[in-house]
PDB file of N, CA and C in Angstrom:
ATOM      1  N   UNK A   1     -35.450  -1.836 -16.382  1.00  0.00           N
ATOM      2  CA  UNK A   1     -35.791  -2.595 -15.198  1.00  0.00           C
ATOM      3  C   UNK A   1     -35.029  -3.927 -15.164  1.00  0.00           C
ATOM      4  N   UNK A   2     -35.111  -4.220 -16.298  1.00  0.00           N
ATOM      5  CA  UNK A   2     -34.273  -5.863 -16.494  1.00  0.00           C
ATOM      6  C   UNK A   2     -33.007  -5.782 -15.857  1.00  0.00           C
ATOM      7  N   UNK A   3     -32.345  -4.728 -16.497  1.00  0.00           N
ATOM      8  CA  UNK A   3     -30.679  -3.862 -16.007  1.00  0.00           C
ATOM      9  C   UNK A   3     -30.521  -4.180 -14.223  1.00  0.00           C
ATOM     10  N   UNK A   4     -31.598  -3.381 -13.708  1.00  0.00           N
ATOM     11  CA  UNK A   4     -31.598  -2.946 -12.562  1.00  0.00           C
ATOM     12  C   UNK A   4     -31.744  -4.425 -11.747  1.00  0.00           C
ATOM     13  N   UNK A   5     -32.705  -5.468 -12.059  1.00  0.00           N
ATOM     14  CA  UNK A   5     -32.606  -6.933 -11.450  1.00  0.00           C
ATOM     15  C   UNK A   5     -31.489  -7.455 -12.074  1.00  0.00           C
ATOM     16  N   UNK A   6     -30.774  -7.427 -12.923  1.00  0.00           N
ATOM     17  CA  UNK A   6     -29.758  -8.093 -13.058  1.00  0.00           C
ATOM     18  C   UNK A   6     -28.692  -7.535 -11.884  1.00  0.00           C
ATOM     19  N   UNK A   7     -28.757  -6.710 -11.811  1.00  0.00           N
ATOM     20  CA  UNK A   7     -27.391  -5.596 -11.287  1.00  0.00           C
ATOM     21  C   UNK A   7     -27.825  -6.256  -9.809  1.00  0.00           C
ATOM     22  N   UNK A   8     -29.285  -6.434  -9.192  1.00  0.00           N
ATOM     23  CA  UNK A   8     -29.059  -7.299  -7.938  1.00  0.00           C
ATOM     24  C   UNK A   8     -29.165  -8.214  -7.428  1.00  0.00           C
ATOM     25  N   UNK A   9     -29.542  -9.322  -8.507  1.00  0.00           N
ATOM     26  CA  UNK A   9     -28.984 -10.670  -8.473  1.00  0.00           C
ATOM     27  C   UNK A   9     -27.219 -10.941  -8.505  1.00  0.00           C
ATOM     28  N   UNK A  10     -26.639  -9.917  -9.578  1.00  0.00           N
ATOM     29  CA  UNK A  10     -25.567 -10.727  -9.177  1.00  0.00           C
ATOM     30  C   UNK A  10     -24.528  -9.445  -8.142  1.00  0.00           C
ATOM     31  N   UNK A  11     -25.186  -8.883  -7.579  1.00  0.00           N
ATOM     32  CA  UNK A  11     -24.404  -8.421  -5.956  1.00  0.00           C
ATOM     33  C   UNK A  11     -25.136  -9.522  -5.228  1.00  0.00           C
ATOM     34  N   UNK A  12     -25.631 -10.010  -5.179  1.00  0.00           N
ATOM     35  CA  UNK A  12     -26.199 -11.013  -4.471  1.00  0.00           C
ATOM     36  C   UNK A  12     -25.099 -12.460  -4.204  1.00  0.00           C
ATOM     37  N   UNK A  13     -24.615 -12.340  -5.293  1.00  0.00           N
ATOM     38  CA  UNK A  13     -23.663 -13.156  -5.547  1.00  0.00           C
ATOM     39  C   UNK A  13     -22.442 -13.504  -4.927  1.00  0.00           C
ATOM     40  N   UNK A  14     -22.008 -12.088  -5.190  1.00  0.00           N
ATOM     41  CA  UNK A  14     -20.954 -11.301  -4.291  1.00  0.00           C
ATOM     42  C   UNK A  14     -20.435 -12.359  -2.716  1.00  0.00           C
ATOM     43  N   UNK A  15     -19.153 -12.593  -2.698  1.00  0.00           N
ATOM     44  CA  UNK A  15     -18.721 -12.813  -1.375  1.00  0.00           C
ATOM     45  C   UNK A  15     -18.420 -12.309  -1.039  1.00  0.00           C
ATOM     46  N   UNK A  16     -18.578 -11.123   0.450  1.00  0.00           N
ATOM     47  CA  UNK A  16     -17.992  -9.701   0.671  1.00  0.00           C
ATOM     48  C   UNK A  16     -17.429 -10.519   2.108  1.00  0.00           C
ATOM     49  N   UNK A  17     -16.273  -9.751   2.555  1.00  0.00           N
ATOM     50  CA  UNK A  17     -15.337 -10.331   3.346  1.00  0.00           C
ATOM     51  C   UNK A  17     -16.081  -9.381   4.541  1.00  0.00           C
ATOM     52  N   UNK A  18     -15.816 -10.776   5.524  1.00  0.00           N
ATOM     53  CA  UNK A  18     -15.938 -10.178   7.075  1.00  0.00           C
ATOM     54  C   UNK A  18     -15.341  -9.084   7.281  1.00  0.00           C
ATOM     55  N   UNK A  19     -15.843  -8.320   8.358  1.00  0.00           N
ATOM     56  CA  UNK A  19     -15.546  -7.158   9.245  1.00  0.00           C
ATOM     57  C   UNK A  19     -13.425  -8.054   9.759  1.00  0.00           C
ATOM     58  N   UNK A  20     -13.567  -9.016  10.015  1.00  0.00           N
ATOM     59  CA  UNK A  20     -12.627  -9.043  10.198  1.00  0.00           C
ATOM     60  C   UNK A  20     -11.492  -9.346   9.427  1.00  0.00           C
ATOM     61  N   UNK A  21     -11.893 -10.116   8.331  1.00  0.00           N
ATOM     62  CA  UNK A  21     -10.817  -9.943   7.066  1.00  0.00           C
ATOM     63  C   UNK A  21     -10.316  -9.017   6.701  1.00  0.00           C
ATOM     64  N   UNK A  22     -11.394  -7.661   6.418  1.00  0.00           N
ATOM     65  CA  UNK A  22     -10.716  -6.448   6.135  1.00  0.00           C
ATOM     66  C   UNK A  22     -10.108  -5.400   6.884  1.00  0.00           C
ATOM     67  N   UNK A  23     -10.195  -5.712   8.465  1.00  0.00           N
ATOM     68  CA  UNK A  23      -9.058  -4.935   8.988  1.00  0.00           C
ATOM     69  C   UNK A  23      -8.270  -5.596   9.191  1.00  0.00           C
ATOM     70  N   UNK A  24      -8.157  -7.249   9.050  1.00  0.00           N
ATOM     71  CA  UNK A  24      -6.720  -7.624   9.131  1.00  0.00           C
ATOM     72  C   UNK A  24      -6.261  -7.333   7.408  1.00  0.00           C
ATOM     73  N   UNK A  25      -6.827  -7.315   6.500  1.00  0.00           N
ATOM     74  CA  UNK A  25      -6.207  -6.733   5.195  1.00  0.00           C
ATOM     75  C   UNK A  25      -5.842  -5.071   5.264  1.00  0.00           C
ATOM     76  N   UNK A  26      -6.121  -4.978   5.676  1.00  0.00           N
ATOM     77  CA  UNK A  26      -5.888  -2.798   5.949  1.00  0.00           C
ATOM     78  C   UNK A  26      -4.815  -2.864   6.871  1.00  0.00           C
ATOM     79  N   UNK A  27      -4.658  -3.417   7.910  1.00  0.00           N
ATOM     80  CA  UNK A  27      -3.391  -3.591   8.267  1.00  0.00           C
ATOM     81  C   UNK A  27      -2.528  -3.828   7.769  1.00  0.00           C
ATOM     82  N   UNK A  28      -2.359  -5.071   7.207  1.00  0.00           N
ATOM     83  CA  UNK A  28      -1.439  -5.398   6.339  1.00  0.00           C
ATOM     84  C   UNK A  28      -0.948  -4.737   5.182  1.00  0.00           C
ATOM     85  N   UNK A  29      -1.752  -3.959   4.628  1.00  0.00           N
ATOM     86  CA  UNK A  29      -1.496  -3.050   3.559  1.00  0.00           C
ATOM     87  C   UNK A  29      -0.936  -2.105   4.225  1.00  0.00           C
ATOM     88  N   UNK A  30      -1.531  -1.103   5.257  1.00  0.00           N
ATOM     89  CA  UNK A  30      -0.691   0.005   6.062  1.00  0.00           C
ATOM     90  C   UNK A  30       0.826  -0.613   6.286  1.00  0.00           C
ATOM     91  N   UNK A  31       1.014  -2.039   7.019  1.00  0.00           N
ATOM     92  CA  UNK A  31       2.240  -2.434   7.284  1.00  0.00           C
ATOM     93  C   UNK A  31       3.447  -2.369   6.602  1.00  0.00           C
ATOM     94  N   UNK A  32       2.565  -2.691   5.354  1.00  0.00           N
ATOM     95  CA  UNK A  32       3.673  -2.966   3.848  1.00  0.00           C
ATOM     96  C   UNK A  32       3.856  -1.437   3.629  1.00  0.00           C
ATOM     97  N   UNK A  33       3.259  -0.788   3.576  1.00  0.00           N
ATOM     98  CA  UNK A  33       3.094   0.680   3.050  1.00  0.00           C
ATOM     99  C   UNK A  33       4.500   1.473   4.145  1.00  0.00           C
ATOM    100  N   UNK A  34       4.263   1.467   5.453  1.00  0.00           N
ATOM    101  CA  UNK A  34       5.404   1.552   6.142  1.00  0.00           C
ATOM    102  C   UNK A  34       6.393   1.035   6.096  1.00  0.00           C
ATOM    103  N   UNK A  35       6.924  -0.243   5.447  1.00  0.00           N
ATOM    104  CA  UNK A  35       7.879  -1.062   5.567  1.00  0.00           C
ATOM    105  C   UNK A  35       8.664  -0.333   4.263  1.00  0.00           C
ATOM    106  N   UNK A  36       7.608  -0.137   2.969  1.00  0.00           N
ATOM    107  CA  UNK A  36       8.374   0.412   1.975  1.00  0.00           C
ATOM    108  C   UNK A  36       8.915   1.614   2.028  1.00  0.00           C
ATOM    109  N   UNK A  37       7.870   2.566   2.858  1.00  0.00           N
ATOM    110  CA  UNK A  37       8.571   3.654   2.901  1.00  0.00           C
ATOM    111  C   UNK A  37       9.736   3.858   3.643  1.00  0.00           C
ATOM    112  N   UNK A  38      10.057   3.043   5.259  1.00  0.00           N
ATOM    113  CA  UNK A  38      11.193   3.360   5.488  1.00  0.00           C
ATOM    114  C   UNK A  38      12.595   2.572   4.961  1.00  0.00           C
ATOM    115  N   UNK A  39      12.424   1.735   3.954  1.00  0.00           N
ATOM    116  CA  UNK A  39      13.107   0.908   2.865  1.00  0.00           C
ATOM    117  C   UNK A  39      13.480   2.217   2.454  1.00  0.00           C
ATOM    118  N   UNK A  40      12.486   2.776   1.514  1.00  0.00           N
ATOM    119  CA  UNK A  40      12.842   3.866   0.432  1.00  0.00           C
ATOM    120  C   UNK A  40      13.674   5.061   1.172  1.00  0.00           C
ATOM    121  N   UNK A  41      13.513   5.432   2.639  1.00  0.00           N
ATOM    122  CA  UNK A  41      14.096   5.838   3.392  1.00  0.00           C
ATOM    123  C   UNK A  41      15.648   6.160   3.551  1.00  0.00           C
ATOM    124  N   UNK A  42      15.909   4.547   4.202  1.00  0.00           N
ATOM    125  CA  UNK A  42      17.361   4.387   4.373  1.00  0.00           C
ATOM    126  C   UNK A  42      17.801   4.496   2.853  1.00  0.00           C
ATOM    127  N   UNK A  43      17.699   3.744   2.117  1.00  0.00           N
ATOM    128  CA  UNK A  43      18.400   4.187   0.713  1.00  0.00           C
ATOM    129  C   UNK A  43      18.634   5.098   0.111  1.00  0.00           C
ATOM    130  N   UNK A  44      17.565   6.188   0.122  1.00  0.00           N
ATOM    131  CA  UNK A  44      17.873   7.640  -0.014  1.00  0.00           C
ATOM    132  C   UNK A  44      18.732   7.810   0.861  1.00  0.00           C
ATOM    133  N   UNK A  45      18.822   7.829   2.151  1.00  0.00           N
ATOM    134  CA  UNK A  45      19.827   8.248   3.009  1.00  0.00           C
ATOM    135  C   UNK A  45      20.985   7.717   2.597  1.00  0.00           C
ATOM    136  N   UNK A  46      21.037   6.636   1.909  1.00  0.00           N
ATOM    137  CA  UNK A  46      22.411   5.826   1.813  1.00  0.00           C
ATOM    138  C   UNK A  46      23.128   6.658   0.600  1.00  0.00           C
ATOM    139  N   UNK A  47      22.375   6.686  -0.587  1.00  0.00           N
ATOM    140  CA  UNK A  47      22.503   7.003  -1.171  1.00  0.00           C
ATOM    141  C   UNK A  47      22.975   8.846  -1.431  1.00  0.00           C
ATOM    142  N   UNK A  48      22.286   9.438  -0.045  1.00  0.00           N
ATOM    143  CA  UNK A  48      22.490  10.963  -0.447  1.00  0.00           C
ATOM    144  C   UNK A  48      24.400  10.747   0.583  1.00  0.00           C
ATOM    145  N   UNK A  49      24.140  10.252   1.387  1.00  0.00           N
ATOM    146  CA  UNK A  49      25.826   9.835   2.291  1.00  0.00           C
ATOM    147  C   UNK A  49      26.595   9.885   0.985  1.00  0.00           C
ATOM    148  N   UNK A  50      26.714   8.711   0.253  1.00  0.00           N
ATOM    149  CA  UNK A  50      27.498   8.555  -1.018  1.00  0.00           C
ATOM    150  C   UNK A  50      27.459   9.630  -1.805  1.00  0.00           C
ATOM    151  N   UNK A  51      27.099   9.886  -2.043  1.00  0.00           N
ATOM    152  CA  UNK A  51      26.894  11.446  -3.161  1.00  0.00           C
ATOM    153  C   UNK A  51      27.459  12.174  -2.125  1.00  0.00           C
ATOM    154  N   UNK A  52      27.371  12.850  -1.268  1.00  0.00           N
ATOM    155  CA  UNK A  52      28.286  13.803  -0.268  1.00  0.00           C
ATOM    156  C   UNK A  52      29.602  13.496  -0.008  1.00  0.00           C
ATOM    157  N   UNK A  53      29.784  12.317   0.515  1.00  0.00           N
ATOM    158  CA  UNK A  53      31.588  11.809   0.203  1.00  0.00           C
ATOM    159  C   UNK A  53      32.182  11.840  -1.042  1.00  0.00           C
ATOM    160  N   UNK A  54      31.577  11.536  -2.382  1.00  0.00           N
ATOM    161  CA  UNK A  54      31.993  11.125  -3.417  1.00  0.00           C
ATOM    162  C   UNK A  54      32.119  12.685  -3.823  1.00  0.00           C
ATOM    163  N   UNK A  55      31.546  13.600  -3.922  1.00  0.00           N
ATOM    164  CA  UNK A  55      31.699  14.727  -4.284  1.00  0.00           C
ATOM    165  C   UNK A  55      31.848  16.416  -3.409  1.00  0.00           C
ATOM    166  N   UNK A  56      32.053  15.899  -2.317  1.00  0.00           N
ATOM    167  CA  UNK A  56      32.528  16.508  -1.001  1.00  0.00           C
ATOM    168  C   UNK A  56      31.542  17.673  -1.068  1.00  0.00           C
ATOM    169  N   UNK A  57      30.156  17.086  -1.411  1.00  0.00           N
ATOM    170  CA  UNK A  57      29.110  18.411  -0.962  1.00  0.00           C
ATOM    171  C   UNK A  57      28.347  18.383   0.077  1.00  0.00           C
ATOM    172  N   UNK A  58      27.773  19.370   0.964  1.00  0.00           N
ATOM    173  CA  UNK A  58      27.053  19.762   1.876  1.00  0.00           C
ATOM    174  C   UNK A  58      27.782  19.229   3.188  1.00  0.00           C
ATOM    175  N   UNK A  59      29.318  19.770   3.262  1.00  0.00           N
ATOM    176  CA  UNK A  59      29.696  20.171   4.577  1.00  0.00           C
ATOM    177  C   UNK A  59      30.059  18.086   5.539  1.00  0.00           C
TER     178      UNK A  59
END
């Protein structure tokens, strides 16, 4: 029982972020998440270009 009042005193504690902090944080994470992937994107692309000139494969 002691366990169990401890465990909700300190959620009590807790600063839990507004409704609006966390969809402007979820955005921002989706944003970054898109930004890297089409980063990782072009470079593969850059990178598969170079490998095809350099070794005259796939036409």
């Amino acid at each position: 029982m002691k366990f169990l009042a401890d465990v909700r005193a300190e959620a009590q504690r807790v600063t839990w972020p507004t409704r609006r902090e966390t969809l402007i944080t979820t955005g921002l994470v989706l944003a970054m998440a898109a930004l890297t992937a089409a980063f990782f994107f072009i470079v593969d692309q850059l990178i598969g270009i170079a490998v095809r000139s350099l070794f005259g494969l796939g036409g």
